[in-house]
Protein backbone atom coordinates (compact mmCIF):
# COMPACT_ATOMS: atom_id res chain seq x y z
CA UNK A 1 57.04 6.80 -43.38
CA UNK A 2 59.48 5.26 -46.01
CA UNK A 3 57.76 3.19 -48.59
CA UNK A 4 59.55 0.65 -51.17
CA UNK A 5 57.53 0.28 -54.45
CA UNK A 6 57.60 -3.40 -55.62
CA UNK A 7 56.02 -5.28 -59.37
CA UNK A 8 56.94 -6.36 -62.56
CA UNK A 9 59.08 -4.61 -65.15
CA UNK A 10 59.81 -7.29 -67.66
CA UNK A 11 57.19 -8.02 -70.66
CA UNK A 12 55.96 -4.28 -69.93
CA UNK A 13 56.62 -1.55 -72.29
CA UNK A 14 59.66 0.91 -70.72
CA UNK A 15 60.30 -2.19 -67.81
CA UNK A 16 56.41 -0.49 -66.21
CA UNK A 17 58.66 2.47 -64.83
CA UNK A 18 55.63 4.82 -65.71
CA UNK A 19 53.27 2.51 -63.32
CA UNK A 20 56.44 3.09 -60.61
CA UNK A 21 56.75 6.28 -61.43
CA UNK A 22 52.49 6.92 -60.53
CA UNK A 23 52.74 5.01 -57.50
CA UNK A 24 55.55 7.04 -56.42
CA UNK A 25 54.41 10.44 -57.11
CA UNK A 26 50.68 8.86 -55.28
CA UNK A 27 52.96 8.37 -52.18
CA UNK A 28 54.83 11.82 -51.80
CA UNK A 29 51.44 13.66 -52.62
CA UNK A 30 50.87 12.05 -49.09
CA UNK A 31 54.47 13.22 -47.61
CA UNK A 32 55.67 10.50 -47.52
CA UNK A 33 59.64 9.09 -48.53
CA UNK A 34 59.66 6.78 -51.40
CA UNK A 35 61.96 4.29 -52.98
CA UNK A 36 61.45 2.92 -56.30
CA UNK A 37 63.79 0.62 -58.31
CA UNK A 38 62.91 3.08 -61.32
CA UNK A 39 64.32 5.62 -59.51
CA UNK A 40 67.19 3.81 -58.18
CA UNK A 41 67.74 2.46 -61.70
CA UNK A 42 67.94 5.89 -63.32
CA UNK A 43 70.41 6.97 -60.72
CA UNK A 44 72.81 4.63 -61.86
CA UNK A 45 72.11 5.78 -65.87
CA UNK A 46 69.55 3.37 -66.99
CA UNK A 47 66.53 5.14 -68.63
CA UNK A 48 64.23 2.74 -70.89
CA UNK A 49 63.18 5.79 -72.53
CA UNK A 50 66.48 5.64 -74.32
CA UNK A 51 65.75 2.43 -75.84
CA UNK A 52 64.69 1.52 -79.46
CA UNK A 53 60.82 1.56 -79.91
CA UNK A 54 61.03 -1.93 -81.28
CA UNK A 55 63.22 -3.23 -77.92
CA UNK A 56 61.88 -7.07 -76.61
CA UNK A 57 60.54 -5.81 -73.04
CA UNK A 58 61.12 -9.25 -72.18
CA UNK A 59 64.68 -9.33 -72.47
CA UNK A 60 67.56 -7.57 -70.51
CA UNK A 61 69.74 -4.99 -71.78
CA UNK A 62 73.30 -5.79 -72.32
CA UNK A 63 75.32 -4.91 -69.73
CA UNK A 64 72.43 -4.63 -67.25
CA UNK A 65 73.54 -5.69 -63.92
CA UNK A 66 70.80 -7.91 -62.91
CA UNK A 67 72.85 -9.17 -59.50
CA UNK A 68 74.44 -5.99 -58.19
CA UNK A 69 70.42 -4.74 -58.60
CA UNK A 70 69.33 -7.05 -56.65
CA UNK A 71 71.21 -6.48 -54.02
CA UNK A 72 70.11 -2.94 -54.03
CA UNK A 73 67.31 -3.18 -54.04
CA UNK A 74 66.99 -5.60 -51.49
CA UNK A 75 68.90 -3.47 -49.12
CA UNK A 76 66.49 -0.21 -50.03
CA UNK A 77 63.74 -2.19 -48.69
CA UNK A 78 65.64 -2.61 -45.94
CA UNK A 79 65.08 0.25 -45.50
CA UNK A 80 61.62 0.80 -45.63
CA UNK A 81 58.25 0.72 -43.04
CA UNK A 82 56.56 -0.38 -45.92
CA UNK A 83 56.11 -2.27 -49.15
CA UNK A 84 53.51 -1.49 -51.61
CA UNK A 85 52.79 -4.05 -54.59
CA UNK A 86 51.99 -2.65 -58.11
CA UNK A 87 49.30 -4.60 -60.53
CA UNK A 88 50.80 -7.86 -61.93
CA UNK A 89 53.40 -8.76 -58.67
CA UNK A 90 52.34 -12.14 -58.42
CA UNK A 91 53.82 -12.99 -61.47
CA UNK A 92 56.64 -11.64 -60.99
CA UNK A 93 59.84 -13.53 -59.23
CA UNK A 94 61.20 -10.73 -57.97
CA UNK A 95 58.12 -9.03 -57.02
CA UNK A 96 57.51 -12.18 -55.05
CA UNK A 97 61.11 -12.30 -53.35
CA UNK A 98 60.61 -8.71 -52.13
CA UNK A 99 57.29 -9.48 -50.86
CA UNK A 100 59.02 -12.47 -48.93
CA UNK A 101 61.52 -10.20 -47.85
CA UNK A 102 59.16 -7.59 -46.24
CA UNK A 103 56.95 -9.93 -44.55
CA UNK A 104 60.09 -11.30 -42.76
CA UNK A 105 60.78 -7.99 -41.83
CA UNK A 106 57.78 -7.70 -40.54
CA UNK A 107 56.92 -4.17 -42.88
CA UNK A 108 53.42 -2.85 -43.85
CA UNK A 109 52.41 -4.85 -47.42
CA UNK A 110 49.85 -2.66 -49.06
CA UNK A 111 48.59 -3.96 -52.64
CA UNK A 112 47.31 -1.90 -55.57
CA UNK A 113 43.87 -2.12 -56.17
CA UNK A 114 42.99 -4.29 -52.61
CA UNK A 115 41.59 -3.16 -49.40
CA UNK A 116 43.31 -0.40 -47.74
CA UNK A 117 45.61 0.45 -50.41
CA UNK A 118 46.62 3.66 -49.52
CA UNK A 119 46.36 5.23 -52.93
CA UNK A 120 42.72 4.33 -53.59
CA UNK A 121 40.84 7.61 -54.66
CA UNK A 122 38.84 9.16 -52.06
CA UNK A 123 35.04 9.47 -52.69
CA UNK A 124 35.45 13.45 -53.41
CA UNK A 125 38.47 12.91 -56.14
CA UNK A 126 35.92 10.31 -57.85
CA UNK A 127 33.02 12.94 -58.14
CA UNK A 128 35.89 15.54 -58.91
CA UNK A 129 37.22 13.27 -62.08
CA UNK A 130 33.14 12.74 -63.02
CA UNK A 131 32.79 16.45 -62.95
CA UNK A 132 35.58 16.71 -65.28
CA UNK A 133 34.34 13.66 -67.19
CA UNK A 134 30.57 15.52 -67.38
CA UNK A 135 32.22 18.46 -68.44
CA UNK A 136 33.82 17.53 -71.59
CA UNK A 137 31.02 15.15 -71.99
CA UNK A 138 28.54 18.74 -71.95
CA UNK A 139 31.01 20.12 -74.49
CA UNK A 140 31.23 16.80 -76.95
CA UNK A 141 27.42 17.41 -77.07
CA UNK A 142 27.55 20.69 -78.00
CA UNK A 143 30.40 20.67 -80.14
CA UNK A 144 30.89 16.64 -80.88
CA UNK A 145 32.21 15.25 -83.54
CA UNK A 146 28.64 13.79 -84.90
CA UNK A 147 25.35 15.30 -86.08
CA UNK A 148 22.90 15.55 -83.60
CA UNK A 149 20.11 14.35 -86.59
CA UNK A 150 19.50 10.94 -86.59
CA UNK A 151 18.80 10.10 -89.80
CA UNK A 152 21.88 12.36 -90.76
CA UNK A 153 24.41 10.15 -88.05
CA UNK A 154 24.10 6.73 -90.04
CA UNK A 155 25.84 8.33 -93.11
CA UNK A 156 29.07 8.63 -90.46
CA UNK A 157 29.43 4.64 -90.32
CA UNK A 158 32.90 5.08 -87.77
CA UNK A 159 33.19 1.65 -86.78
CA UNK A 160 31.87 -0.16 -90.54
CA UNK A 161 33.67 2.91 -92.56
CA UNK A 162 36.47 3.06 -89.80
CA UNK A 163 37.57 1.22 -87.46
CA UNK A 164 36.98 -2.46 -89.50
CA UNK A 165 38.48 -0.71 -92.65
CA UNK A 166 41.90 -0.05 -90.50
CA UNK A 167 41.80 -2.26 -87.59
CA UNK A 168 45.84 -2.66 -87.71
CA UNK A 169 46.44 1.06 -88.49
CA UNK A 170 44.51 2.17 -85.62
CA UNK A 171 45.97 -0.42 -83.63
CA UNK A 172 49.55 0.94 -84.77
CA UNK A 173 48.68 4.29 -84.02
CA UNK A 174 47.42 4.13 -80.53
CA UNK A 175 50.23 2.23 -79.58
CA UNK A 176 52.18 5.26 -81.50
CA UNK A 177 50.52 7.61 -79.02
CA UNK A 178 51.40 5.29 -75.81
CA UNK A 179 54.94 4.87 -76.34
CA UNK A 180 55.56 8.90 -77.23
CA UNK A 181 53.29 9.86 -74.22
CA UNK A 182 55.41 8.14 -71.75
CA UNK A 183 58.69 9.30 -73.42
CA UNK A 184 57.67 13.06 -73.58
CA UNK A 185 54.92 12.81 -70.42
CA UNK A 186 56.62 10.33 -67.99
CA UNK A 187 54.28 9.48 -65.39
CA UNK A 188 51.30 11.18 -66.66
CA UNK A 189 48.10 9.86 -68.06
CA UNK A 190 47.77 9.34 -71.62
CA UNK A 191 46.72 12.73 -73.36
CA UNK A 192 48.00 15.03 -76.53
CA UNK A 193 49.75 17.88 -75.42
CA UNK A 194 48.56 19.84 -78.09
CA UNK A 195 50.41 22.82 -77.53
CA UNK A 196 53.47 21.50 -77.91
CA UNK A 197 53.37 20.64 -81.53
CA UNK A 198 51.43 22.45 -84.36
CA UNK A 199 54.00 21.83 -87.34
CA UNK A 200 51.73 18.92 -88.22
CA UNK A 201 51.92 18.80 -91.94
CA UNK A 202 56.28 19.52 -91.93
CA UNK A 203 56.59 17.04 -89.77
CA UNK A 204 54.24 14.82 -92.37
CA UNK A 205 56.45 15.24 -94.92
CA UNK A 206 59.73 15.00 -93.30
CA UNK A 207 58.25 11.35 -92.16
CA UNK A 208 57.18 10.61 -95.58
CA UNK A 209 61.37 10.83 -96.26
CA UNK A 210 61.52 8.29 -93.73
CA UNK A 211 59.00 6.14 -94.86
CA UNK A 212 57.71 6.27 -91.17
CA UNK A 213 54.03 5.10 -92.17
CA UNK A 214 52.80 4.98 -88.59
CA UNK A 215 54.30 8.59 -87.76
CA UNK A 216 52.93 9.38 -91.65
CA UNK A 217 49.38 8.31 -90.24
CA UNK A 218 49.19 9.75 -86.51
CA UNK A 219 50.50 13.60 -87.80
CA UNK A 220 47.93 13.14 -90.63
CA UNK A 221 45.50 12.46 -88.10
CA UNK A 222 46.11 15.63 -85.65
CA UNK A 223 46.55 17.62 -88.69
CA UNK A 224 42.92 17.04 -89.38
CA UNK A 225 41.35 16.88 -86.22
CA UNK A 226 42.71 20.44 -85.21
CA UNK A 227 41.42 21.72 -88.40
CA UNK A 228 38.23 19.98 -87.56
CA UNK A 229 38.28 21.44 -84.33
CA UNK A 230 38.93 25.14 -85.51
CA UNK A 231 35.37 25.09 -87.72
CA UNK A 232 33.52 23.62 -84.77
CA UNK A 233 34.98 26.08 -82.54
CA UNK A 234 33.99 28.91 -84.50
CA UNK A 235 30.70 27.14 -85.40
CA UNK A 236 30.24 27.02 -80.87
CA UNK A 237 31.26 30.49 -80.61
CA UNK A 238 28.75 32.87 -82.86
CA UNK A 239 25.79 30.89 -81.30
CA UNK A 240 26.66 29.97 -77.62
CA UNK A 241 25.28 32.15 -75.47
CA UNK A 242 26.06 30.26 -71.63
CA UNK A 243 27.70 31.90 -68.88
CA UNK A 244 30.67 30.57 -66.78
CA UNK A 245 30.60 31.73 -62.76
CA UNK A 246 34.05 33.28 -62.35
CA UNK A 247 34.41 31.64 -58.79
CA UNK A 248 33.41 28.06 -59.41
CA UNK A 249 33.06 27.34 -62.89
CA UNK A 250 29.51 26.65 -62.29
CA UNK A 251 27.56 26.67 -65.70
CA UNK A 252 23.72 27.81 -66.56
CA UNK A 253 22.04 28.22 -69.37
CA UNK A 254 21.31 30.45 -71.68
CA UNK A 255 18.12 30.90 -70.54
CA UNK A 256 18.35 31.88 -66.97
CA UNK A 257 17.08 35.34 -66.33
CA UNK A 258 18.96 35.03 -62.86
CA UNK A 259 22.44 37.06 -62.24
CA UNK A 260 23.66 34.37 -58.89
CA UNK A 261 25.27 31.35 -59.34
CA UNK A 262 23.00 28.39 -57.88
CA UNK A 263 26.52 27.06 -56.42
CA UNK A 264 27.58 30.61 -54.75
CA UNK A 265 24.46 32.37 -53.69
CA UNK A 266 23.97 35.49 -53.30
CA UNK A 267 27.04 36.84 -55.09
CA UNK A 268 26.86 38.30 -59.27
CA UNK A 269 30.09 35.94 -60.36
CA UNK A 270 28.57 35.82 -63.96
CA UNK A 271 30.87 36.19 -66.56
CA UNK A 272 31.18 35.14 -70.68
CA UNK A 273 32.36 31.78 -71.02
CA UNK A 274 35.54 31.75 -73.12
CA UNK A 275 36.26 29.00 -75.50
């Protein structure tokens, strides 16, 4: 099955080609063929990625081709068995035209998000993301960034002391994070690759040259939340005292007397946790 990807680029940040580029990988995870206008767009040299930070997403580069594009397009879907619609299509022109174009070829129209889109998560991926979800949850209450006392929490004021003292900075910052994660992690959900950077405080100071305040700010940030990290680490590691099963992950606690895992029975898969 040959599937055409369809929805807006203008207005989005990088022309949405990270929402394309999702929807495509979604599609060949499920073998099937898959044309997307990002694709087709970087085949021909066009990247947003190597655009200015600051770049009007509602505009069209110079010497973009919007006709000859068109026409490409339109003759990919040609193509196709079927169309699939990203969030946002109907306000999109040529979202809209494709979708015209499909239904006169009489193709499959699938839409994100709707009934029997074929992407949906299954029931077992959802209780496989909660797992994941519980897990770090487990592990932000045993090593989170608050006290656990009460009366000991209300002297960490984060949204009074925080988040209303910098509402713009934050604001700048997480959009900081966005824009870098789809340059360096196309594709990929938003997260810090951690291990690809740990020059934190040179890189500070080669943006304080710049006068980069935003870049100043997020380095500053990761600088201190990895050192933060480090003492809770060490904190978590002289007094935990939970096992790990070596098959499954499965964890008890410390005070099971017990040497089977409740998830594998029968079998001594205990081993220390490593953090």
């Amino acid at each position: 099955m040959k599937v055409y990807i369809a929805g807006p680029m203008r207005k989005y940040p990088l022309y949405n080609f990270p929402t394309f580029d999702r929807a495509a990988a979604g599609f060949r995870d499920l073998a099937c063929e898959v044309i997307s206008p990002a694709d087709l767009d970087r085949a021909i040299g066009f990247d947003p990625v190597d655009l200015p930070e600051d770049f009007d997403w509602d505009t069209i580069p110079d010497g973009f081709d919007v006709d000859a594009c068109l026409q490409r397009d339109i003759n990919a879907l040609r193509q196709c068995d079927v169309i699939y619609l990203l969030d946002g299509w109907k306000d999109s022109t040529g979202s809209k035209m494709e979708r015209a174009v499909a239904e006169f070829l009489q193709l499959d129209i699938f839409e994100q998000g709707a009934e029997g889109d074929p992407l949906a998560k299954t029931f077992f991926e959802t209780i496989a993301e909660l797992d994941e979800i519980l897990d770090e949850a487990n592990t932000l209450v045993d090593s989170g960034p608050l006290p656990t006392d009460s009366a000991e929490r209300k002297t960490y004021p984060v949204y009074t002391g925080f988040m209303r003292y910098f509402p713009r900075a934050i604001a700048a910052v997480a959009h900081h994070s966005y824009i870098n994660n789809e340059k360096h992690n196309p594709g990929e959900p938003l997260h810090w690759s951690k291990e690809n950077s740990s020059d934190h405080m040179d890189c500070t100071g080669r943006h304080m040259l710049e006068e980069d305040s935003v870049s100043i700010a997020w380095r500053a940030m990761a600088n201190l939340e990895i050192e933060l990290e480090g003492k809770a680490a060490a904190i978590v590691k002289a007094v935990r005292a939970d096992q790990t099963c070596s098959t499954c992950r499965h964890r008890r606690s410390a005070e099971a007397n017990d040497k089977t895992c409740s998830m594998c029975p029968g079998f001594e898969r205990w081993e220390p946790e490593q953090l």
